[in-house]
PDB file of N, CA and C in Angstrom:
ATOM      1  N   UNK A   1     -30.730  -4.255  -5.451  1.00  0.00           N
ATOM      2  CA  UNK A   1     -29.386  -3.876  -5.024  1.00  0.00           C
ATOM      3  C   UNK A   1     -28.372  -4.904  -5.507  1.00  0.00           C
ATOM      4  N   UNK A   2     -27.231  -4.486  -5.404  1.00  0.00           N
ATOM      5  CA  UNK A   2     -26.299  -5.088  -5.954  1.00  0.00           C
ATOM      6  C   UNK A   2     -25.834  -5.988  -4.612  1.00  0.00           C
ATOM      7  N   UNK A   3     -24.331  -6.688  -5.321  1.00  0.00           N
ATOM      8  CA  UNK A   3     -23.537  -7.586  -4.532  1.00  0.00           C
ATOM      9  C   UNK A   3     -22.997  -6.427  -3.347  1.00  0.00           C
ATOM     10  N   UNK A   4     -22.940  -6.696  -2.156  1.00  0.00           N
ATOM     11  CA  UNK A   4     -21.830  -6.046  -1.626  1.00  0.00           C
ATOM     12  C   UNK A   4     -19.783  -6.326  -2.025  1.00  0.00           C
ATOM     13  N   UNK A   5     -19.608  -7.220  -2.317  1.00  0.00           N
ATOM     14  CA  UNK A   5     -18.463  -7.331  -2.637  1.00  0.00           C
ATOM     15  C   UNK A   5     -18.387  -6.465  -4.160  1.00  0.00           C
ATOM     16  N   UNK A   6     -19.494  -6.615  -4.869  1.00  0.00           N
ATOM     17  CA  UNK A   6     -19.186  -5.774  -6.191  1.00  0.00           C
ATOM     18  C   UNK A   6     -18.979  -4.606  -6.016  1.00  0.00           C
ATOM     19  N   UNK A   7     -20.127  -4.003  -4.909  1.00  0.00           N
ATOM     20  CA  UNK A   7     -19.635  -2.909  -4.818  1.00  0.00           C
ATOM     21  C   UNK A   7     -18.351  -1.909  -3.803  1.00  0.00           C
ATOM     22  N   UNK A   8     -17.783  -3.230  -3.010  1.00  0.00           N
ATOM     23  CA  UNK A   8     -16.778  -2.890  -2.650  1.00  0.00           C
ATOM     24  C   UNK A   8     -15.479  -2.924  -3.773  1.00  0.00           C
ATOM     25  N   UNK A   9     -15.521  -3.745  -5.043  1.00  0.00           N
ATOM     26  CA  UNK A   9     -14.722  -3.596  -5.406  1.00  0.00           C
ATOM     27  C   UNK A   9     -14.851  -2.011  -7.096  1.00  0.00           C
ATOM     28  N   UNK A  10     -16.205  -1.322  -6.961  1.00  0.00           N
ATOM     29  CA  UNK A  10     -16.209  -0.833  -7.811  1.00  0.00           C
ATOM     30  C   UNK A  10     -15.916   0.936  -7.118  1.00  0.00           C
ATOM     31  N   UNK A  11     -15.557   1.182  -7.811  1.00  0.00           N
ATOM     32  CA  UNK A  11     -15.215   2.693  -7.889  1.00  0.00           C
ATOM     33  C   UNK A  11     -15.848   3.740  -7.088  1.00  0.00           C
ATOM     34  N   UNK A  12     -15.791   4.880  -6.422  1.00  0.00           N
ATOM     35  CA  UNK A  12     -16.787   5.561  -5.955  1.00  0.00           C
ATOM     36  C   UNK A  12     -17.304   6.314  -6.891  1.00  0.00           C
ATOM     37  N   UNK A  13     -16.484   6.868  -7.668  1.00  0.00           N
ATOM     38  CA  UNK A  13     -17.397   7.574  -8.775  1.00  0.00           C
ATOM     39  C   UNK A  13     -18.203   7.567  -9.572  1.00  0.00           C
ATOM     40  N   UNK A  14     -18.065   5.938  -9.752  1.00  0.00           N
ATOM     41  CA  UNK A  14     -18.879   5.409 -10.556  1.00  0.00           C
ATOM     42  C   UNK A  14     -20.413   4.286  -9.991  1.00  0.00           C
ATOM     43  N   UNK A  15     -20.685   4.933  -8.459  1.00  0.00           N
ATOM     44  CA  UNK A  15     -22.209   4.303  -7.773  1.00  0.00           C
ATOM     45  C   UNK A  15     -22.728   5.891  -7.990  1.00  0.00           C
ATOM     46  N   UNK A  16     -23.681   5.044  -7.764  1.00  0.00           N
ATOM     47  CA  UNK A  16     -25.064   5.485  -7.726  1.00  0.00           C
ATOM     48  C   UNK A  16     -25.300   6.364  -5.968  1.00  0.00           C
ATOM     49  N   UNK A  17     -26.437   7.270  -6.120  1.00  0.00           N
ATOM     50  CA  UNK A  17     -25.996   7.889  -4.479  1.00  0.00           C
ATOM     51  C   UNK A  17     -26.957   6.596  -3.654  1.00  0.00           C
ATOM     52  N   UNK A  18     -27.533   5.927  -4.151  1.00  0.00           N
ATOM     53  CA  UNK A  18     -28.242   4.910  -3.458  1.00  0.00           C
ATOM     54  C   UNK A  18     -27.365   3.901  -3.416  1.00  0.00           C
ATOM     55  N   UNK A  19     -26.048   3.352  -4.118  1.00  0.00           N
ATOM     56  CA  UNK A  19     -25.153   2.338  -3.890  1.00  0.00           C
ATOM     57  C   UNK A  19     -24.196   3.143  -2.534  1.00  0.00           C
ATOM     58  N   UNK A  20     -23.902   4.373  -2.736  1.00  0.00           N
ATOM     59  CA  UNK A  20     -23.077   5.108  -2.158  1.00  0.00           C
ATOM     60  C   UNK A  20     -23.606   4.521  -0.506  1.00  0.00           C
ATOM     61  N   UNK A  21     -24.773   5.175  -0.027  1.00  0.00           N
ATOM     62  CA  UNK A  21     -25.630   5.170   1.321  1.00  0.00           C
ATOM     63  C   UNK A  21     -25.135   3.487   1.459  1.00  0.00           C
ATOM     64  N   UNK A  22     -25.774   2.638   0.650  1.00  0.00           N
ATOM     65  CA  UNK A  22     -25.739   1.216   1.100  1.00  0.00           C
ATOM     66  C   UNK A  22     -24.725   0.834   1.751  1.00  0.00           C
ATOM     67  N   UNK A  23     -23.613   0.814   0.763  1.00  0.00           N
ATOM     68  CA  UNK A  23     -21.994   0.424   1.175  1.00  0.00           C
ATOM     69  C   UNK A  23     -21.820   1.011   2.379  1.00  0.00           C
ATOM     70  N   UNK A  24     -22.062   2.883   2.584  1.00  0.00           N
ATOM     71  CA  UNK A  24     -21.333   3.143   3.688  1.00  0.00           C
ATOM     72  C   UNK A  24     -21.795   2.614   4.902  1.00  0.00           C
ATOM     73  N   UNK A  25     -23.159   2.119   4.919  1.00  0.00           N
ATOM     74  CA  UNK A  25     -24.030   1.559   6.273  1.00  0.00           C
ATOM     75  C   UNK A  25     -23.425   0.084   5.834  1.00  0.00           C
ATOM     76  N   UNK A  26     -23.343  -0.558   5.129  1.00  0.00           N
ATOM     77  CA  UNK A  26     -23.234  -1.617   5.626  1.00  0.00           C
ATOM     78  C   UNK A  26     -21.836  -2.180   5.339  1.00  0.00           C
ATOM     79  N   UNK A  27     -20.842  -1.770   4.853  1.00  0.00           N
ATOM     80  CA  UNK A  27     -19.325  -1.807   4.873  1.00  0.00           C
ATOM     81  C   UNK A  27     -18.950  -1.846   6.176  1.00  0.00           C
ATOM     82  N   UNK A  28     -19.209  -0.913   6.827  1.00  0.00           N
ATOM     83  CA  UNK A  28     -19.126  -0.736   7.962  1.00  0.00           C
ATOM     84  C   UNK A  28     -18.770  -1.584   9.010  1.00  0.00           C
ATOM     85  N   UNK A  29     -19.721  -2.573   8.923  1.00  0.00           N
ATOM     86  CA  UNK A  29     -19.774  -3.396  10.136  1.00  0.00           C
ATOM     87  C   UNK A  29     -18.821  -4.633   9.322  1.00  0.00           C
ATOM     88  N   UNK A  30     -18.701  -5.312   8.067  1.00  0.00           N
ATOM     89  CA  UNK A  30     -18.163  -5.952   7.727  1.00  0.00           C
ATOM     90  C   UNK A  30     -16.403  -6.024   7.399  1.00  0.00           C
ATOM     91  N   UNK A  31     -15.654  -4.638   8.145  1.00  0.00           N
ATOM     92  CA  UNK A  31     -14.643  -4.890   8.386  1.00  0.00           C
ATOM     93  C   UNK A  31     -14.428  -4.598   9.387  1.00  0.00           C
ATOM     94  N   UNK A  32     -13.017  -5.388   9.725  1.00  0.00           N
ATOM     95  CA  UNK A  32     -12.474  -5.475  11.255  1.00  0.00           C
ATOM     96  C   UNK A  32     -11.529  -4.860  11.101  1.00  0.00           C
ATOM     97  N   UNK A  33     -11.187  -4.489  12.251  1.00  0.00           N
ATOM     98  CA  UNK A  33      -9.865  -3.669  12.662  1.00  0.00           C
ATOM     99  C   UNK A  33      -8.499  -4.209  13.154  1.00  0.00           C
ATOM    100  N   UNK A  34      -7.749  -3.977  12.825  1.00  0.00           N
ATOM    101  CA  UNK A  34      -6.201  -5.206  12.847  1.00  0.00           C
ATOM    102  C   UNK A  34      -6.314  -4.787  14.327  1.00  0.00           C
ATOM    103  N   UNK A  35      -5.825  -5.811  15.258  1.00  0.00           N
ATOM    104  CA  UNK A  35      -5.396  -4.907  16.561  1.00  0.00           C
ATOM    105  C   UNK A  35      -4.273  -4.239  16.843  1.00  0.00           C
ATOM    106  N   UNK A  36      -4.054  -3.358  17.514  1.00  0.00           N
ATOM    107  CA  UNK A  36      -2.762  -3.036  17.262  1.00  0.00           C
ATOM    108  C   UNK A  36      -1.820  -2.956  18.491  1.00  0.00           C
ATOM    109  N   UNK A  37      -0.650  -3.319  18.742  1.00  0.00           N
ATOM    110  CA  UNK A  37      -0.092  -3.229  19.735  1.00  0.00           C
ATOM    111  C   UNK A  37      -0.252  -2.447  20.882  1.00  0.00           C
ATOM    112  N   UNK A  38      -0.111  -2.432  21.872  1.00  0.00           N
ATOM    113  CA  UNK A  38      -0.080  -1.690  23.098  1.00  0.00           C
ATOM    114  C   UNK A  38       1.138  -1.292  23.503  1.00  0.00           C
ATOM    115  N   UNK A  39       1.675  -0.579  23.806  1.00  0.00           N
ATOM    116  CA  UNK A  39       2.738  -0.244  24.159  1.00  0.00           C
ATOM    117  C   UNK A  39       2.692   0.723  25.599  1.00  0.00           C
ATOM    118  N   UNK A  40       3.178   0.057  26.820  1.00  0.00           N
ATOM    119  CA  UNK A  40       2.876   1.030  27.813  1.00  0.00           C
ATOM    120  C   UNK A  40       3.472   2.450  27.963  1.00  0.00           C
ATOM    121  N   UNK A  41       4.228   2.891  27.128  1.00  0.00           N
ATOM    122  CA  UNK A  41       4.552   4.462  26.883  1.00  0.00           C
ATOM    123  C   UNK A  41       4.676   4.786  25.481  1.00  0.00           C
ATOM    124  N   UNK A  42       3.933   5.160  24.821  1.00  0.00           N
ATOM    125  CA  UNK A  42       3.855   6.346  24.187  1.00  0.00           C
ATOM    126  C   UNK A  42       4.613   7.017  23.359  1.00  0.00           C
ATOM    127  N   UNK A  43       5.586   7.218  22.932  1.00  0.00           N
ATOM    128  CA  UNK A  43       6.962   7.808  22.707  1.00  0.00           C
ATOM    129  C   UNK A  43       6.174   8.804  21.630  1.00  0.00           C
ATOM    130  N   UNK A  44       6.473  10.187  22.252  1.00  0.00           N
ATOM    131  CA  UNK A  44       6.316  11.710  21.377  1.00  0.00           C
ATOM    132  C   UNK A  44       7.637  12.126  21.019  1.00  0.00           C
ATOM    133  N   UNK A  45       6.923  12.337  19.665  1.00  0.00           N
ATOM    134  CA  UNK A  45       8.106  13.182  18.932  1.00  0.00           C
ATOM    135  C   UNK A  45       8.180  14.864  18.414  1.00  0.00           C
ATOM    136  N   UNK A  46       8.820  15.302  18.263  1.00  0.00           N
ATOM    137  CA  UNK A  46       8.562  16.978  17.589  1.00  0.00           C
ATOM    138  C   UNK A  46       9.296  16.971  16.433  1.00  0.00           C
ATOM    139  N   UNK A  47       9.342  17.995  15.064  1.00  0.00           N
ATOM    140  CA  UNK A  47       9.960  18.040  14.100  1.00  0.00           C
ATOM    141  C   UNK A  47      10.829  19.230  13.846  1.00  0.00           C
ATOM    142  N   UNK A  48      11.983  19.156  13.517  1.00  0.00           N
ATOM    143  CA  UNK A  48      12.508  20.302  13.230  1.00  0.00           C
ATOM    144  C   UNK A  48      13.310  20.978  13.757  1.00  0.00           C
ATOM    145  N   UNK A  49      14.142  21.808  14.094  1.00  0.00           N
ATOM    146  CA  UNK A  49      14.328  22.908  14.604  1.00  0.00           C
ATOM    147  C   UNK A  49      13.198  23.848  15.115  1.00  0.00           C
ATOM    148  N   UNK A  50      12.145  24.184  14.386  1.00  0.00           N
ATOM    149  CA  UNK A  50      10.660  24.865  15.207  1.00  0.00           C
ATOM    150  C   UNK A  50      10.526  24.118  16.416  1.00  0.00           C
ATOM    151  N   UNK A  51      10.279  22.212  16.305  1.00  0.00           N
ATOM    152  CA  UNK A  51      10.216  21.260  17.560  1.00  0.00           C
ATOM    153  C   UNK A  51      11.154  21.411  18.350  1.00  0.00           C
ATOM    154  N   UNK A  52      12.525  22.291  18.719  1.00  0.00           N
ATOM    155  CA  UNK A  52      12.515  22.029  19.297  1.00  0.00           C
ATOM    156  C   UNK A  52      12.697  23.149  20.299  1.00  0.00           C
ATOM    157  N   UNK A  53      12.677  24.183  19.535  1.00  0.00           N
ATOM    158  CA  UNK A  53      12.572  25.392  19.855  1.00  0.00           C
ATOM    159  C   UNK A  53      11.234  25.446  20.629  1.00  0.00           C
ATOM    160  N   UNK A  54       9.757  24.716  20.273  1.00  0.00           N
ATOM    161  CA  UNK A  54       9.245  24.988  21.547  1.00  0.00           C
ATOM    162  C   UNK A  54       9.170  23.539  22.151  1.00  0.00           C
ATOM    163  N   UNK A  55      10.038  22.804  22.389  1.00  0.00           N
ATOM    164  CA  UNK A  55      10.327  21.691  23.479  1.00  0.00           C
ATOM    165  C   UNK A  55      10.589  22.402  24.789  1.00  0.00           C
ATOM    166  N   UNK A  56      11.614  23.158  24.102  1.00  0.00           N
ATOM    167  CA  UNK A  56      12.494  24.226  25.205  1.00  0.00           C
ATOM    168  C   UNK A  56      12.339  25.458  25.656  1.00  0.00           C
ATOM    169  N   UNK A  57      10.896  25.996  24.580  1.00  0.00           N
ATOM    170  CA  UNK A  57      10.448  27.345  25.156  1.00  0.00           C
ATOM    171  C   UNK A  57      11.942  28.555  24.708  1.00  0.00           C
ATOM    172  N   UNK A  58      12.714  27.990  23.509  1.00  0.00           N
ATOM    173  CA  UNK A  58      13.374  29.153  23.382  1.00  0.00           C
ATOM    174  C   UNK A  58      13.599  29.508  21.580  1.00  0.00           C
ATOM    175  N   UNK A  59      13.985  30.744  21.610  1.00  0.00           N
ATOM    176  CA  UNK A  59      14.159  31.021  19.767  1.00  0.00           C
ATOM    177  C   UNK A  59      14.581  30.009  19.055  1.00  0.00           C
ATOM    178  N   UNK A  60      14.557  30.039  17.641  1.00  0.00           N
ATOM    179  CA  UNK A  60      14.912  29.442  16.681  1.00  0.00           C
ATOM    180  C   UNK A  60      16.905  29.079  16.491  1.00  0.00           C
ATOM    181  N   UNK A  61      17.224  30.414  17.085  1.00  0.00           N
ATOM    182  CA  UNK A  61      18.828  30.211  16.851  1.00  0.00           C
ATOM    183  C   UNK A  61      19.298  29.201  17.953  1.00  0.00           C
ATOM    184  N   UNK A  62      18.756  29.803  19.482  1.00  0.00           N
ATOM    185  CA  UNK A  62      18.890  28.909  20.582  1.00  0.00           C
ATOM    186  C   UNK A  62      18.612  28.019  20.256  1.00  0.00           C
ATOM    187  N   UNK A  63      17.807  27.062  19.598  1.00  0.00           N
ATOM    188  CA  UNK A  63      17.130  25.621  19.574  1.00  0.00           C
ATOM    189  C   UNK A  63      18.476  25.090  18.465  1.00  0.00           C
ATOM    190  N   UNK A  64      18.886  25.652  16.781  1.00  0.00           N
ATOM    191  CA  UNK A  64      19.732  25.256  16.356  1.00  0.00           C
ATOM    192  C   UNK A  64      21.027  25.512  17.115  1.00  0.00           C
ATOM    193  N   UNK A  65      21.523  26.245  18.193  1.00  0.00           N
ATOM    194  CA  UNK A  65      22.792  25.979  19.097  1.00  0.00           C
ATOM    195  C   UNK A  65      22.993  25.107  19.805  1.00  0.00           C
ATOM    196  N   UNK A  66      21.041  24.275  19.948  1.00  0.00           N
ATOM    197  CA  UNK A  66      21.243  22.990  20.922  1.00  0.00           C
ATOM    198  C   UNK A  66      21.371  21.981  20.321  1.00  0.00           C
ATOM    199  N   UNK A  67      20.657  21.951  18.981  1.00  0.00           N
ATOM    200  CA  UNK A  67      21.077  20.657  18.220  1.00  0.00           C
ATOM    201  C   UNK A  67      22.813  20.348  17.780  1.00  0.00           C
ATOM    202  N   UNK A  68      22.819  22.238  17.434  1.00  0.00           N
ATOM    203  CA  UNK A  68      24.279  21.974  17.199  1.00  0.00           C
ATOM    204  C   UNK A  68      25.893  21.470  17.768  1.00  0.00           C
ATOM    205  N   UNK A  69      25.155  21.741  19.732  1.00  0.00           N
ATOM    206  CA  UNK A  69      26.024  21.399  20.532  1.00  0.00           C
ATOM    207  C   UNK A  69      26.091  20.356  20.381  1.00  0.00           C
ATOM    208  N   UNK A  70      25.081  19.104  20.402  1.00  0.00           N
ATOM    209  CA  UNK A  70      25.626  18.291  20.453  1.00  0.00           C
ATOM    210  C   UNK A  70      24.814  16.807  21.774  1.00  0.00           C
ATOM    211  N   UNK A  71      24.768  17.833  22.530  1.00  0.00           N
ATOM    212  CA  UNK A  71      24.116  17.390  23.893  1.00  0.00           C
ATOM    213  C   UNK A  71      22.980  16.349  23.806  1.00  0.00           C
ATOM    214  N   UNK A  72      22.319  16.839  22.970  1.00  0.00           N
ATOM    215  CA  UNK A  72      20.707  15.817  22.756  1.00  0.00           C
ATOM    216  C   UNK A  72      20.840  15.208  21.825  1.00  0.00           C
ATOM    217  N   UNK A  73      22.083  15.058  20.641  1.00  0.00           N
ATOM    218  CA  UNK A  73      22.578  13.719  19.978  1.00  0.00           C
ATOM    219  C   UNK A  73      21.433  12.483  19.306  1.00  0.00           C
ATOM    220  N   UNK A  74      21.525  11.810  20.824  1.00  0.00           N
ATOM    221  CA  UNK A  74      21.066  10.325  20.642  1.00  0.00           C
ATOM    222  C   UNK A  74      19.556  10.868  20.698  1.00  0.00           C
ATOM    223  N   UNK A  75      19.116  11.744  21.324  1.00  0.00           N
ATOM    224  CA  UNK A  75      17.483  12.080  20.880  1.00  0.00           C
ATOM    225  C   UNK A  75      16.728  12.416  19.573  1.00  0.00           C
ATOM    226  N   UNK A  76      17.805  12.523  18.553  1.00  0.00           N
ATOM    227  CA  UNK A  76      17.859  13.150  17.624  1.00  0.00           C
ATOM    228  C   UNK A  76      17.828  12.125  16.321  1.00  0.00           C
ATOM    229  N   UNK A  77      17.012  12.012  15.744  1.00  0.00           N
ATOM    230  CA  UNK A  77      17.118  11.311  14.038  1.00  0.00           C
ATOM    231  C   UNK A  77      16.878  12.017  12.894  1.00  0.00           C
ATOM    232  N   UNK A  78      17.647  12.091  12.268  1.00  0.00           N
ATOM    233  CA  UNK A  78      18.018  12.982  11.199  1.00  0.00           C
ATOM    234  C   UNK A  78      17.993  12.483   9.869  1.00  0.00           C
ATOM    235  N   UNK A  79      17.269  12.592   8.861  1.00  0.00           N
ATOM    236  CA  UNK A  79      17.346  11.623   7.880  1.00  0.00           C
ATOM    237  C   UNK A  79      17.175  12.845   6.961  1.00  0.00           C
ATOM    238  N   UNK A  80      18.618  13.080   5.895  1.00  0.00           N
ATOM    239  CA  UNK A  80      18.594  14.457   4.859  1.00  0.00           C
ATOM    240  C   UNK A  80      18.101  15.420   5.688  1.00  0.00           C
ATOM    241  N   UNK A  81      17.145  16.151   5.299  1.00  0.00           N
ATOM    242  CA  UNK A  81      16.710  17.395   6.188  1.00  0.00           C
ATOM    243  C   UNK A  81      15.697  17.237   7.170  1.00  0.00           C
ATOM    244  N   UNK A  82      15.652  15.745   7.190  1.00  0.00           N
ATOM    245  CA  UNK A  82      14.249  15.810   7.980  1.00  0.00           C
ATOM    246  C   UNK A  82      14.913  15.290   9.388  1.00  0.00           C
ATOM    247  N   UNK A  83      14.562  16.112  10.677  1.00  0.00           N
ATOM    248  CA  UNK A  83      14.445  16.012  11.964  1.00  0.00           C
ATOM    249  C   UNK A  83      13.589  15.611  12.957  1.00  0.00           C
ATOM    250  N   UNK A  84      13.820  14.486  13.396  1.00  0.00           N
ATOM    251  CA  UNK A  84      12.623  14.164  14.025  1.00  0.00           C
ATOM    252  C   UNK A  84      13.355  13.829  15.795  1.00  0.00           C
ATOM    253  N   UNK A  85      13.026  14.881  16.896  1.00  0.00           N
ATOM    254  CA  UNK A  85      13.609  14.381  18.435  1.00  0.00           C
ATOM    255  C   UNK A  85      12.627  13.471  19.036  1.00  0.00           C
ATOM    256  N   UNK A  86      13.425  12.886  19.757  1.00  0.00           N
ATOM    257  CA  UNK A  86      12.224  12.125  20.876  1.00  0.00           C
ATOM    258  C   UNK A  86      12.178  12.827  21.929  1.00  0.00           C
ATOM    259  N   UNK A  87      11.073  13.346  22.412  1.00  0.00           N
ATOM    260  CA  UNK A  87      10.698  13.681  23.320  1.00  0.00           C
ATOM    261  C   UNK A  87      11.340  13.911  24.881  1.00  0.00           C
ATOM    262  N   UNK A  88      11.132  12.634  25.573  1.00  0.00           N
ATOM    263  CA  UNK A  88      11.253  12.371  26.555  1.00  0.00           C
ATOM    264  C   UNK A  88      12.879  12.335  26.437  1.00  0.00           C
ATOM    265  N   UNK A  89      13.585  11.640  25.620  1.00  0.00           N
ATOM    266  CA  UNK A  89      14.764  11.447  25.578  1.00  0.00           C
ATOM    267  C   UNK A  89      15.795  12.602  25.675  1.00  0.00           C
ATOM    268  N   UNK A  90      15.083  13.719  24.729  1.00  0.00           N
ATOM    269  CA  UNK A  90      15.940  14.508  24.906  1.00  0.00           C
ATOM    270  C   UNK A  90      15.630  15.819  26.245  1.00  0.00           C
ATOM    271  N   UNK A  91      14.704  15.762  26.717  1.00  0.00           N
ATOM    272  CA  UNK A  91      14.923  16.655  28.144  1.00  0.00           C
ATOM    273  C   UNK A  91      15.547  15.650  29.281  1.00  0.00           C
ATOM    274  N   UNK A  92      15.456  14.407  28.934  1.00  0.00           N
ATOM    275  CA  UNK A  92      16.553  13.869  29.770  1.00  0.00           C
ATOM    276  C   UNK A  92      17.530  14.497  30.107  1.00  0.00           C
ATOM    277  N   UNK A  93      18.238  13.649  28.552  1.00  0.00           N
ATOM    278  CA  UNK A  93      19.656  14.635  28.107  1.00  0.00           C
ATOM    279  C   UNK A  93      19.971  16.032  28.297  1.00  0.00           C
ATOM    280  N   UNK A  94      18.637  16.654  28.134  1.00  0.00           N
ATOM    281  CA  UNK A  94      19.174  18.070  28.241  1.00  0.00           C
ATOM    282  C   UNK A  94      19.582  18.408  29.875  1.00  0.00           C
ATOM    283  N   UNK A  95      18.489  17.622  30.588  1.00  0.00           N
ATOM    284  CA  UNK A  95      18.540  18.285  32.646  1.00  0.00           C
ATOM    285  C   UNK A  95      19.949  17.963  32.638  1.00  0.00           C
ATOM    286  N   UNK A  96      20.691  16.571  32.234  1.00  0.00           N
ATOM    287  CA  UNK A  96      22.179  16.276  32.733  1.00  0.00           C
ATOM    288  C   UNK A  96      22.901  16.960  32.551  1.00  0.00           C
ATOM    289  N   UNK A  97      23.897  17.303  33.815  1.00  0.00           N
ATOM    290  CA  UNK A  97      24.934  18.971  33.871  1.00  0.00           C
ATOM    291  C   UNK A  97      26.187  17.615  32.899  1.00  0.00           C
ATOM    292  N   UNK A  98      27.074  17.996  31.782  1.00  0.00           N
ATOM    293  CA  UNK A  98      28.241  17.841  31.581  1.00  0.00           C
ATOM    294  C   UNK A  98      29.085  18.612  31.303  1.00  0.00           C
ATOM    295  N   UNK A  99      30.331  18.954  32.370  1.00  0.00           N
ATOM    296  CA  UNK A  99      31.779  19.525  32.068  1.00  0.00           C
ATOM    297  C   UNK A  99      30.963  21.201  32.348  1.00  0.00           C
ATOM    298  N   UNK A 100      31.181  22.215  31.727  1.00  0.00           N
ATOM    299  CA  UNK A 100      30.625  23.518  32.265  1.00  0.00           C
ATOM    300  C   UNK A 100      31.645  24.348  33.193  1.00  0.00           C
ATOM    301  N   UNK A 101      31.681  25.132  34.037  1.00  0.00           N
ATOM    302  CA  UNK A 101      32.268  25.519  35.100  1.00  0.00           C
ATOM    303  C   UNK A 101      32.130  24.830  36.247  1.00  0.00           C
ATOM    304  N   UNK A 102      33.701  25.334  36.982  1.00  0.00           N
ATOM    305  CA  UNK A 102      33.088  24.717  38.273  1.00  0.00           C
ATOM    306  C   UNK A 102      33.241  25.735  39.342  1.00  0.00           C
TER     307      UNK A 102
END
């Protein structure tokens, strides 16, 4: 058998199915995993106009009348066409009554 570092640095296409088996059993254990932060909430997002149409459980036009109002704003990141809400943020925003009838 070969080096393990050789064959971490050589190609997959180019082992053998007996280099293939080796590496994957024993690669394995020889890398670690970065740790990664913890964060005690979570933050979900949805995409789109589709996201948010079922955030809210309503059509496609209703969901662009809500982005378009205005209301859920700051929940909202928009980069060219791409839409991405936060979650939590924006049913916040949405439960709060502003201005309306009285």
């Amino acid at each position: 058998m070969t080096n393990l570092q050789e064959l971490l640095s050589k190609p997959v296409w180019q082992m053998t199915g007996e280099e293939f088996i080796f590496l994957s059993k024993h690669a394995s254990h020889q890398t670690e995993t970065q740790p990664q932060p913890v964060t005690d909430a979570e933050r979900k997002y949805v995409y789109g106009i589709l996201g948010i149409a079922k955030l809210f459980g309503c059509s496609l036009p209703t969901a662009h009348r809500i982005k378009k109002s205005g209301k859920i704003d700051k929940a909202i990141t928009q980069i060219g066409r791409k839409i991405i809400v936060d979650v939590e943020l924006a049913l916040e925003l949405a439960g709060k009554k502003t201005g309306g009838r009285k």
